[in-house]
N, C-alpha and C. Protein backbone atom coordinates (compact mmCIF):
# COMPACT_ATOMS: atom_id res chain seq x y z
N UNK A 1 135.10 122.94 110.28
CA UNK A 1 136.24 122.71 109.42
C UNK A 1 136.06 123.46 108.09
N UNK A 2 134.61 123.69 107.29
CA UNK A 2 134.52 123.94 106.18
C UNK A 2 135.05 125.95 106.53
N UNK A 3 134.76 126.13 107.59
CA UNK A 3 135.01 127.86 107.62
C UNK A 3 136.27 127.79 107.80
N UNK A 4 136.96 126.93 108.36
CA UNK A 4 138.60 127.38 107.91
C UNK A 4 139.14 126.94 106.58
N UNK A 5 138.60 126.12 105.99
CA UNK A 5 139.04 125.52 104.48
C UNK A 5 139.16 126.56 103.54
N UNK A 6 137.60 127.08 103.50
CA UNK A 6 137.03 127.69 102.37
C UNK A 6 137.91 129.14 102.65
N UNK A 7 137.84 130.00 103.51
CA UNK A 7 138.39 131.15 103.30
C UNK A 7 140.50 130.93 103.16
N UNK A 8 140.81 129.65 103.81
CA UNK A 8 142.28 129.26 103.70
C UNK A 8 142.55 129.07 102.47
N UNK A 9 141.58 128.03 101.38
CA UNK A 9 141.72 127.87 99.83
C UNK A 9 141.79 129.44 99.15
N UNK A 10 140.26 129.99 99.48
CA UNK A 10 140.64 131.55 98.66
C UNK A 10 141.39 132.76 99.40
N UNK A 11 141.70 132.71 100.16
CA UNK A 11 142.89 134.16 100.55
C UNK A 11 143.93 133.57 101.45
N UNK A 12 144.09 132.76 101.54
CA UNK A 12 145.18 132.03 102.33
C UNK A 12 146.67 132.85 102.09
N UNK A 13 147.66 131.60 102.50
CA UNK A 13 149.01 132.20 102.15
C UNK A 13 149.34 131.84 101.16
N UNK A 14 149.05 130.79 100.41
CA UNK A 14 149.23 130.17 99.12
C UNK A 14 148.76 131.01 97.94
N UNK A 15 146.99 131.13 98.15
CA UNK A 15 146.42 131.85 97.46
C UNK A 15 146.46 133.13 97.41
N UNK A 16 145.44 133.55 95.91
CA UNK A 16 145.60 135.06 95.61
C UNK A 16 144.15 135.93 95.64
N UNK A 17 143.17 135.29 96.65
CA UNK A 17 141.82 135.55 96.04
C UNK A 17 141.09 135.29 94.55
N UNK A 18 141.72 134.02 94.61
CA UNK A 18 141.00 133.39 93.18
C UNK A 18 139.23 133.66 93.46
N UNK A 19 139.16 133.58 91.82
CA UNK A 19 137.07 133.64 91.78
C UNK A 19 136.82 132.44 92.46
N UNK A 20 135.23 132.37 92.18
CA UNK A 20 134.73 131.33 92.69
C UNK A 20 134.87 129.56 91.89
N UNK A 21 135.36 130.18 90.58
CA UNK A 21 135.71 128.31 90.21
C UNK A 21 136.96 128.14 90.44
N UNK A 22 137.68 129.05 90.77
CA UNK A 22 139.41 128.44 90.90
C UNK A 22 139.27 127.88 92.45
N UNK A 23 138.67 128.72 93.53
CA UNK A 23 138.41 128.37 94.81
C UNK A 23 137.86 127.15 94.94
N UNK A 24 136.61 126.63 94.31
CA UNK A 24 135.91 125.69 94.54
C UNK A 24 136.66 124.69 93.45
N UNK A 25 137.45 124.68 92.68
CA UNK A 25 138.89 123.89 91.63
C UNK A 25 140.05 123.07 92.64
N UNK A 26 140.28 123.96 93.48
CA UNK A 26 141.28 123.94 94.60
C UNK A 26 140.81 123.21 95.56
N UNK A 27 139.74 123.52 96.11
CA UNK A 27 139.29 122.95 97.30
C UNK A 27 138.87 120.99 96.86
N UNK A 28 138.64 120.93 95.51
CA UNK A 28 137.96 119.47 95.08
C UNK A 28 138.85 118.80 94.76
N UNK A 29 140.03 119.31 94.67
CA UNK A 29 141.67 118.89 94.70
C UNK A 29 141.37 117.43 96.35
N UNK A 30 141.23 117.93 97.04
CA UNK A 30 141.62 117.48 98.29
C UNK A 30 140.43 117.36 99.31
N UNK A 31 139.41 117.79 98.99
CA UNK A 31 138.12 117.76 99.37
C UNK A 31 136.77 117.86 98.64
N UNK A 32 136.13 117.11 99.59
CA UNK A 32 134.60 117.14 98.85
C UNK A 32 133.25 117.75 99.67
N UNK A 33 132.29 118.02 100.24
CA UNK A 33 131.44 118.13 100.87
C UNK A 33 129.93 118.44 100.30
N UNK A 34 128.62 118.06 100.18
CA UNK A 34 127.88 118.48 99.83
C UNK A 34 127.54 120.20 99.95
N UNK A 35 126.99 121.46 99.00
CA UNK A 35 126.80 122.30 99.13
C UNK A 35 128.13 123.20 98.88
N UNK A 36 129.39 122.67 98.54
CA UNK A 36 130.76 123.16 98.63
C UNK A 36 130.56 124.53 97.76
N UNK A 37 130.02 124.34 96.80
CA UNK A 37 130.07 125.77 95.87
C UNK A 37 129.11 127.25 96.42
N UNK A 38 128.13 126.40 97.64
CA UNK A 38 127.52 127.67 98.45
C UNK A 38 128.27 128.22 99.34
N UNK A 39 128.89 127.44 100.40
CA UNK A 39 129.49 127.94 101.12
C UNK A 39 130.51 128.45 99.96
N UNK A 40 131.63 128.11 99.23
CA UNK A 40 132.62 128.54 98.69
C UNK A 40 131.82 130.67 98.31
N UNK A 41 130.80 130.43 97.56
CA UNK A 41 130.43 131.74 97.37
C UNK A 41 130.09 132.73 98.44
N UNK A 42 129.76 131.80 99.74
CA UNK A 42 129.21 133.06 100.76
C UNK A 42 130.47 133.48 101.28
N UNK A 43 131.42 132.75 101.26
CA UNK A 43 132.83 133.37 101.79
C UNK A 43 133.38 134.11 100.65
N UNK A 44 133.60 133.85 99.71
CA UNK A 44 133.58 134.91 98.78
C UNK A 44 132.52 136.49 98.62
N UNK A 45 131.76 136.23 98.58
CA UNK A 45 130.54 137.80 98.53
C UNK A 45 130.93 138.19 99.67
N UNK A 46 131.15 138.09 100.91
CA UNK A 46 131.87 138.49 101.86
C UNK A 46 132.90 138.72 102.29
N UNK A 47 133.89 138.68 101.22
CA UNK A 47 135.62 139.26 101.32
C UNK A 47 135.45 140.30 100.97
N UNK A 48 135.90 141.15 102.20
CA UNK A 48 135.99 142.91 102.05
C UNK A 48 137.30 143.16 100.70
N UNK A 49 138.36 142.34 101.02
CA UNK A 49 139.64 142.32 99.98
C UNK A 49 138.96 142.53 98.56
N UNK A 50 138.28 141.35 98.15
CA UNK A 50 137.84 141.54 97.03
C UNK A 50 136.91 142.56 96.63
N UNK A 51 135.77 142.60 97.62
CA UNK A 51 135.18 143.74 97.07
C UNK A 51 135.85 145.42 97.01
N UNK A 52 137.13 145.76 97.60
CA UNK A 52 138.03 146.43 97.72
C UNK A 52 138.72 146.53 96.14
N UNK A 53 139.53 145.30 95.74
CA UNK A 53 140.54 145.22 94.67
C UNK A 53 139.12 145.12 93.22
N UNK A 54 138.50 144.13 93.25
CA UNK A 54 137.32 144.86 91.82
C UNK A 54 136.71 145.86 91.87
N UNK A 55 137.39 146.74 90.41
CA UNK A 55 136.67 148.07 90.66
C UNK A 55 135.09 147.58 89.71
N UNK A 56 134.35 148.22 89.94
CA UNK A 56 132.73 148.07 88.65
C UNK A 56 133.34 148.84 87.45
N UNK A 57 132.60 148.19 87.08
CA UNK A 57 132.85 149.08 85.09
C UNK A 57 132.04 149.58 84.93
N UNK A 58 131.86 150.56 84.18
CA UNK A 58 130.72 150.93 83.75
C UNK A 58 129.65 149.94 82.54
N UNK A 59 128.64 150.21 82.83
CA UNK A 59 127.82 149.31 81.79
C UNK A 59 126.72 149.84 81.11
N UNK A 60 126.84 149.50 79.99
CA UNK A 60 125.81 150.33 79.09
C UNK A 60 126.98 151.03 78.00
N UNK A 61 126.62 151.81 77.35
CA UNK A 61 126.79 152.48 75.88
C UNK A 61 127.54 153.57 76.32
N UNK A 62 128.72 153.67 75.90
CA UNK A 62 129.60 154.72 76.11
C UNK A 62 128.66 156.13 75.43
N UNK A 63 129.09 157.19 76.21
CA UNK A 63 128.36 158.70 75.50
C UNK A 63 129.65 159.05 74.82
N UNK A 64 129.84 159.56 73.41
CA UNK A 64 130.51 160.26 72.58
C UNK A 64 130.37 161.87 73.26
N UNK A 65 131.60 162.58 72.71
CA UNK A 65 131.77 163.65 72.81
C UNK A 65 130.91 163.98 72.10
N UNK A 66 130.10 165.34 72.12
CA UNK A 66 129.42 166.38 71.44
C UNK A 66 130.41 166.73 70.52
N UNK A 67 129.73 167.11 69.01
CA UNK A 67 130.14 167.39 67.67
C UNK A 67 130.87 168.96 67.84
N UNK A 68 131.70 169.18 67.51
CA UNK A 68 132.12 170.83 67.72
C UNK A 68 131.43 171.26 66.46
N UNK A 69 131.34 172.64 66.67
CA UNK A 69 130.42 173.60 65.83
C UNK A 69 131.65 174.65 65.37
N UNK A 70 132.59 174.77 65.72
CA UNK A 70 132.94 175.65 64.94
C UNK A 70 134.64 175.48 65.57
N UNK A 71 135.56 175.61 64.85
CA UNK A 71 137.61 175.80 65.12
C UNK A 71 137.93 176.49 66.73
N UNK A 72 138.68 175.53 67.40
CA UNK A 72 139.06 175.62 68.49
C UNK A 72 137.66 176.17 69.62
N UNK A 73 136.90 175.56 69.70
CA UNK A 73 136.07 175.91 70.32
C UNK A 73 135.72 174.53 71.33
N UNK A 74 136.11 173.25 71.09
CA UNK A 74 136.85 172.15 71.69
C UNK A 74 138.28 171.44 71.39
N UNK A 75 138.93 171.75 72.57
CA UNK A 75 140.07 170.79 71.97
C UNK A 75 140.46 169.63 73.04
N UNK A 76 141.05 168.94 72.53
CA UNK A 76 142.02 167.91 73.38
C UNK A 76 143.15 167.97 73.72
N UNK A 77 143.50 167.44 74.86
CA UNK A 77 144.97 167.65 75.24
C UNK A 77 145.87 166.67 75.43
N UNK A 78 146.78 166.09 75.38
CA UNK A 78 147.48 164.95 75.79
C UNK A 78 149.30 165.23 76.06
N UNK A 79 149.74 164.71 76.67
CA UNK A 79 151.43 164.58 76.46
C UNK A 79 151.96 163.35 76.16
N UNK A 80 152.80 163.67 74.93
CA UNK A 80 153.79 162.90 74.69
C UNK A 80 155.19 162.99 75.99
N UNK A 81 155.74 161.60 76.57
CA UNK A 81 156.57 161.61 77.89
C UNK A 81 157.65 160.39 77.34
N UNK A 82 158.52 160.66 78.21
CA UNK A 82 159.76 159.57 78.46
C UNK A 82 160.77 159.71 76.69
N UNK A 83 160.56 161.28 75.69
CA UNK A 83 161.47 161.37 74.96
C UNK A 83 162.59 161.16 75.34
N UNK A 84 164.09 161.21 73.89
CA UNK A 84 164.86 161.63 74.30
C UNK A 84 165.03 162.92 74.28
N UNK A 85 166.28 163.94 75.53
CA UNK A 85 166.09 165.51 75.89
C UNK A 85 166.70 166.07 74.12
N UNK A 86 165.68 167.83 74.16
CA UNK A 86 166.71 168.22 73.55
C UNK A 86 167.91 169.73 73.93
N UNK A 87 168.34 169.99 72.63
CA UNK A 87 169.04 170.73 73.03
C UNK A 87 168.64 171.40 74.12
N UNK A 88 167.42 171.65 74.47
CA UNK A 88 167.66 173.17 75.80
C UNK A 88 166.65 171.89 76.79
N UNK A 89 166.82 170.51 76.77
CA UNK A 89 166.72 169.75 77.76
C UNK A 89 165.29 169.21 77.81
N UNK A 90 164.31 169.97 77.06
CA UNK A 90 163.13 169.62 76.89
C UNK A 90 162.81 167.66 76.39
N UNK A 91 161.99 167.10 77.46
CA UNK A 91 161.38 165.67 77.22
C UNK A 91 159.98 164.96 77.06
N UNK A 92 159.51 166.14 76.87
CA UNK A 92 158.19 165.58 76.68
C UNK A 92 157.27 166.99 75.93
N UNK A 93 155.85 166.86 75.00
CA UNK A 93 155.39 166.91 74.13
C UNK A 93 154.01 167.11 75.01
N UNK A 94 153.59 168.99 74.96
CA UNK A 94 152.13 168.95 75.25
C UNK A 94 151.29 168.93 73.38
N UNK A 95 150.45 167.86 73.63
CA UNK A 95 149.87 167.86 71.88
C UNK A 95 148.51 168.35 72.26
N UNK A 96 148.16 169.49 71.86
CA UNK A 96 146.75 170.65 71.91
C UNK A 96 146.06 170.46 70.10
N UNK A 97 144.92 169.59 70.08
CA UNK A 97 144.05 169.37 68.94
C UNK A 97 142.84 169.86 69.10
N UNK A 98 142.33 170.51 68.18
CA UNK A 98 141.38 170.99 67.77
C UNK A 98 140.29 169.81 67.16
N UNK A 99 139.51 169.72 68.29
CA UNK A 99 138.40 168.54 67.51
C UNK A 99 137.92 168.97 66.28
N UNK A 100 137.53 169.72 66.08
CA UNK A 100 136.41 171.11 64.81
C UNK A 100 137.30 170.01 63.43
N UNK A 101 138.68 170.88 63.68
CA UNK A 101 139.40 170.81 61.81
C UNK A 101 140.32 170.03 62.54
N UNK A 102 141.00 168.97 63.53
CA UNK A 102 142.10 168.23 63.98
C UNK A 102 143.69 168.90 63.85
N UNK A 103 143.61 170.16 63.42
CA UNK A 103 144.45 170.99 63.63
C UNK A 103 145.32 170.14 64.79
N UNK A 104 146.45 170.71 64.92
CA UNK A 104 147.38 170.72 65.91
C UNK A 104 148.78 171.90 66.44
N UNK A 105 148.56 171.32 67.62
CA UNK A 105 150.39 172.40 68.36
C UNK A 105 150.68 171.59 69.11
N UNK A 106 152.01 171.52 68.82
CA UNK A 106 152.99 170.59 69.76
C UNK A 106 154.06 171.70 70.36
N UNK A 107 153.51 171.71 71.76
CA UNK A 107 154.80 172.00 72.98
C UNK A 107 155.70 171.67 73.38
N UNK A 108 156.72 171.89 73.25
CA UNK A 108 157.93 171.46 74.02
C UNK A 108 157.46 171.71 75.43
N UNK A 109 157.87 170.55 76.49
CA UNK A 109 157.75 171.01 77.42
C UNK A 109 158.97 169.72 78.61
N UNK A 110 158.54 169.47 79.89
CA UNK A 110 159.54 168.89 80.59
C UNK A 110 157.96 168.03 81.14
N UNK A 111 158.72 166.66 81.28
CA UNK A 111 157.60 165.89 81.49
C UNK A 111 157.31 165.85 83.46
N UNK A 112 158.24 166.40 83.95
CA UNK A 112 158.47 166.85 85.19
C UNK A 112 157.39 168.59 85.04
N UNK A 113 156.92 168.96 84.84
CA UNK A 113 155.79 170.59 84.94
C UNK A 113 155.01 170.40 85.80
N UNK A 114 154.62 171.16 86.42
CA UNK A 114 153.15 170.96 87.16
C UNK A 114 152.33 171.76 86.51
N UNK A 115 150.88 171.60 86.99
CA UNK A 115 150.19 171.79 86.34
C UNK A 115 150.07 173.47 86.07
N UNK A 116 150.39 173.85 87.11
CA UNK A 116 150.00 175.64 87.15
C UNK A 116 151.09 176.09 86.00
N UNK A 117 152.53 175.33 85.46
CA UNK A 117 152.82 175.61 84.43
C UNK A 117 152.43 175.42 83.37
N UNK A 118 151.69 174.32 82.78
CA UNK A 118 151.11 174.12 81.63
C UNK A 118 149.89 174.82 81.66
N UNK A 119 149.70 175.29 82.60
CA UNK A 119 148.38 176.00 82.60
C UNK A 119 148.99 177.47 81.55
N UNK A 120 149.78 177.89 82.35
CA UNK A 120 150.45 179.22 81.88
C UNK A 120 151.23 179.09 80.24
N UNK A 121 151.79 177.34 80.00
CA UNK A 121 152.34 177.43 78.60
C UNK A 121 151.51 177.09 77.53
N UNK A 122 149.61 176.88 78.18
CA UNK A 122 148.39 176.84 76.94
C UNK A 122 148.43 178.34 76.94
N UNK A 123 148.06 178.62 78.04
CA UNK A 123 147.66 180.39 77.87
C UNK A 123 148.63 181.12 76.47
N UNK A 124 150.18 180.75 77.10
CA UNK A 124 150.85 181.57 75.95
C UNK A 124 151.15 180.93 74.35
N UNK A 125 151.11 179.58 74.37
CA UNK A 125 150.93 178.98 73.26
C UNK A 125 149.31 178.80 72.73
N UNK A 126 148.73 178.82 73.07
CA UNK A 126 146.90 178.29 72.61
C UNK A 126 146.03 179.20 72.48
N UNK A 127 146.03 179.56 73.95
CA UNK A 127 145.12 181.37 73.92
C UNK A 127 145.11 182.23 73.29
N UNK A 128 146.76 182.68 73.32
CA UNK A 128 147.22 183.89 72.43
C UNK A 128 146.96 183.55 70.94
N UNK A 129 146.55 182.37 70.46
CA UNK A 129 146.59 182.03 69.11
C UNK A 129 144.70 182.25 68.71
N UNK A 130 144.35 181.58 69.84
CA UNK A 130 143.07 180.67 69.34
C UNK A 130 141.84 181.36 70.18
N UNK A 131 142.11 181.74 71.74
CA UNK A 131 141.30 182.27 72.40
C UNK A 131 141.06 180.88 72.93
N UNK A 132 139.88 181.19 74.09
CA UNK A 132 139.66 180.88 74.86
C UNK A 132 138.23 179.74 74.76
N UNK A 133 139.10 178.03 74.79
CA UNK A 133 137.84 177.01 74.25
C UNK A 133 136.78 176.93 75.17
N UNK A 134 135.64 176.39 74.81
CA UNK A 134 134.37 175.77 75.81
C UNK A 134 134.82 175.16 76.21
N UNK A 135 135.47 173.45 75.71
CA UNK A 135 136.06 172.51 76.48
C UNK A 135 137.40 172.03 76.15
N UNK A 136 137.64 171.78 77.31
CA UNK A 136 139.19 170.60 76.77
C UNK A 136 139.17 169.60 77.75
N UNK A 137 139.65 168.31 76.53
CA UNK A 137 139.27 166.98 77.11
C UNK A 137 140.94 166.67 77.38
N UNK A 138 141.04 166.36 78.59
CA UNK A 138 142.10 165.30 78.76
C UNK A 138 142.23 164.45 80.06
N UNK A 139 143.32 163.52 79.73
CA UNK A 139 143.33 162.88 80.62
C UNK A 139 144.19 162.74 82.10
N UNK A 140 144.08 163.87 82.57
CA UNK A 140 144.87 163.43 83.60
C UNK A 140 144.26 163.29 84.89
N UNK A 141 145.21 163.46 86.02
CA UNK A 141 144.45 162.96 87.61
C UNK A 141 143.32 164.61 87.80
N UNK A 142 143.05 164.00 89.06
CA UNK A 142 142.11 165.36 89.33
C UNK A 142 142.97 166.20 90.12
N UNK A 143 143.79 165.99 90.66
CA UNK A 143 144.44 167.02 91.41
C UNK A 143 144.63 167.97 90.20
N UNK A 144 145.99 167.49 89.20
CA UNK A 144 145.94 168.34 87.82
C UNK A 144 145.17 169.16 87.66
N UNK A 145 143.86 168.24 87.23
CA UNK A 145 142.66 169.23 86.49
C UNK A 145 142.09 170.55 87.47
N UNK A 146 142.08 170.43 88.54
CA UNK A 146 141.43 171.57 89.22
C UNK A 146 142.54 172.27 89.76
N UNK A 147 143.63 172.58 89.20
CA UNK A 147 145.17 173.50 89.07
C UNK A 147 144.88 174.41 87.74
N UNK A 148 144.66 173.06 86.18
CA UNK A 148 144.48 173.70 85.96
C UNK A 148 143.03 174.63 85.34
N UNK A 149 142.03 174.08 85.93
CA UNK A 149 141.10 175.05 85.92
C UNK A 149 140.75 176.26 86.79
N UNK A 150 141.96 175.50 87.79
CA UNK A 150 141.73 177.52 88.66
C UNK A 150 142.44 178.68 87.28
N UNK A 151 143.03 177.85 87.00
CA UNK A 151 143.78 178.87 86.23
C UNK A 151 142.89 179.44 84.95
N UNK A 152 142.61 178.34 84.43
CA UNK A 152 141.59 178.68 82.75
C UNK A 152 139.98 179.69 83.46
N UNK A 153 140.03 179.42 84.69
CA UNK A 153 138.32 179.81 85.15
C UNK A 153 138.52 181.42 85.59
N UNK A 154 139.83 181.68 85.92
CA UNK A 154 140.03 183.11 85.81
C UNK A 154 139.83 184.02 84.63
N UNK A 155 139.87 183.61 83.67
CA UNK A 155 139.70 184.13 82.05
C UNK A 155 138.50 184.39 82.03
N UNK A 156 137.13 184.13 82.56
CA UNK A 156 135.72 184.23 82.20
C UNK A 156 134.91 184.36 83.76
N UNK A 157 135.25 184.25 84.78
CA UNK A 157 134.77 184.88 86.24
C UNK A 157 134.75 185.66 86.54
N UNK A 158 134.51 186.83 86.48
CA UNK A 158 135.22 188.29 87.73
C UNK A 158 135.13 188.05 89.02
N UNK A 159 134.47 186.95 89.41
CA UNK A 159 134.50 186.50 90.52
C UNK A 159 135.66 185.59 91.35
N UNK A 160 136.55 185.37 90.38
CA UNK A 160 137.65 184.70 90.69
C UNK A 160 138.47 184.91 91.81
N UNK A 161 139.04 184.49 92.50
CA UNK A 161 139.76 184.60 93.97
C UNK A 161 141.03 185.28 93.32
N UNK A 162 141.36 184.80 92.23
CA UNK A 162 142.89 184.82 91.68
C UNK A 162 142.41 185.96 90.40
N UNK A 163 141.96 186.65 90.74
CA UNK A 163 141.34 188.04 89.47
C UNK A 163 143.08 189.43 89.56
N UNK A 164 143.57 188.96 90.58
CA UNK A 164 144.85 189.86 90.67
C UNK A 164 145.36 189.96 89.79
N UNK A 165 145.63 188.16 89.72
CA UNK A 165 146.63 188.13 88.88
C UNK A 165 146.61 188.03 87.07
N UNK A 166 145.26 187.93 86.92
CA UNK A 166 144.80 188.28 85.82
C UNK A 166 145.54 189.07 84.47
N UNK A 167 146.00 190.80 85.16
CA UNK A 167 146.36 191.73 84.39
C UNK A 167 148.18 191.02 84.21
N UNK A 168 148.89 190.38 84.92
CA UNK A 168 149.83 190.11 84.68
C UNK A 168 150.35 188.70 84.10
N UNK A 169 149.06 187.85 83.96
CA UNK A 169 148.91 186.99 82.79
C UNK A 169 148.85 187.13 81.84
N UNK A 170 147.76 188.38 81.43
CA UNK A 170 148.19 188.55 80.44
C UNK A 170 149.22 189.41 79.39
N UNK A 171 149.38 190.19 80.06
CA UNK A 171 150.70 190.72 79.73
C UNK A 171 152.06 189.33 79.62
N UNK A 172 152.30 188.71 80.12
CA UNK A 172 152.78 187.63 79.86
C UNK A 172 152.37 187.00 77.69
N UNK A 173 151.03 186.97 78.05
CA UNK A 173 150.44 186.16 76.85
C UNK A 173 150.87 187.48 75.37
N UNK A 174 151.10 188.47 75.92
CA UNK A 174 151.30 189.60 74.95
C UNK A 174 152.66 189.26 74.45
């Protein structure tokens, strides 16, 4: 009886995979048994669900970015999204900072871009200004990021797959 209780109290149809004191809270509602909070935990450490839906955190001391040494030689990236449009329809805001001096450039851009375009509207807004950083921090998915680092990794490879298209990037950036 206790193996259908205990896993019916925590993942049932009622329930939501409560922890182990809401489970063993619930169950003392309406039942008692010696040992209730062991069994309650071994059916718990053994829900694939849960160990599925909690992700781990990290633990310990966050690492800080490294100090920049010298103007645009790290920057950050972020977008501002969900403006209202403007005149030529533009809704969203690529913001390119310079860790060094916190400098800034704000892009117009469409919060709908993919990445191989923003790749191409740093090149002609950032590059052409600033050249070409060590790092840039941002946050997006990874699909993004390795779009656009095929793109930024052509600038410093000759080994690049995409070295074609090189001469007509930059002519673009001109």
């Amino acid at each position: 009886m206790r193996d259908f209780l205990v896993p019916d109290a925590h993942g049932g149809a009622l329930a939501s995979h409560f922890g182990l004191n809401n489970t063993i809270d619930i169950l003392k509602e309406h039942f008692y048994w010696p040992q209730m909070g062991s069994d309650v935990h071994r059916v718990i450490s053994a829900c694939s669900i849960c160990h599925k839906a909690k992700s781990q955190f990290h633990q310990g001391l966050y690492t800080p970015l490294p100090v920049p040494l010298q103007p645009w030689d790290d920057v950050s990236m972020d977008f501002i999204v969900a403006l209202p449009r403007t005149q030529k329809g533009k809704d969203a805001i690529m913001v390119v900072v310079d860790r060094f001096s916190t400098t800034s450039h704000f892009v117009p851009c469409y919060k709908t871009n993919d990445a191989s375009y923003i790749a191409e509207l740093y090149f002609k807004k950032i590059i052409k200004l600033h050249g070409v950083p060590k790092t840039i921090v941002f946050n997006r998915d990874s699909k993004f990021l390795s779009h656009f680092w095929n793109y930024e990794s052509c600038l410093e490879l000759s080994s690049c797959f995409a070295w074609p298209i090189i001469p007509k990037l930059m002519a673009k950036l001109r």
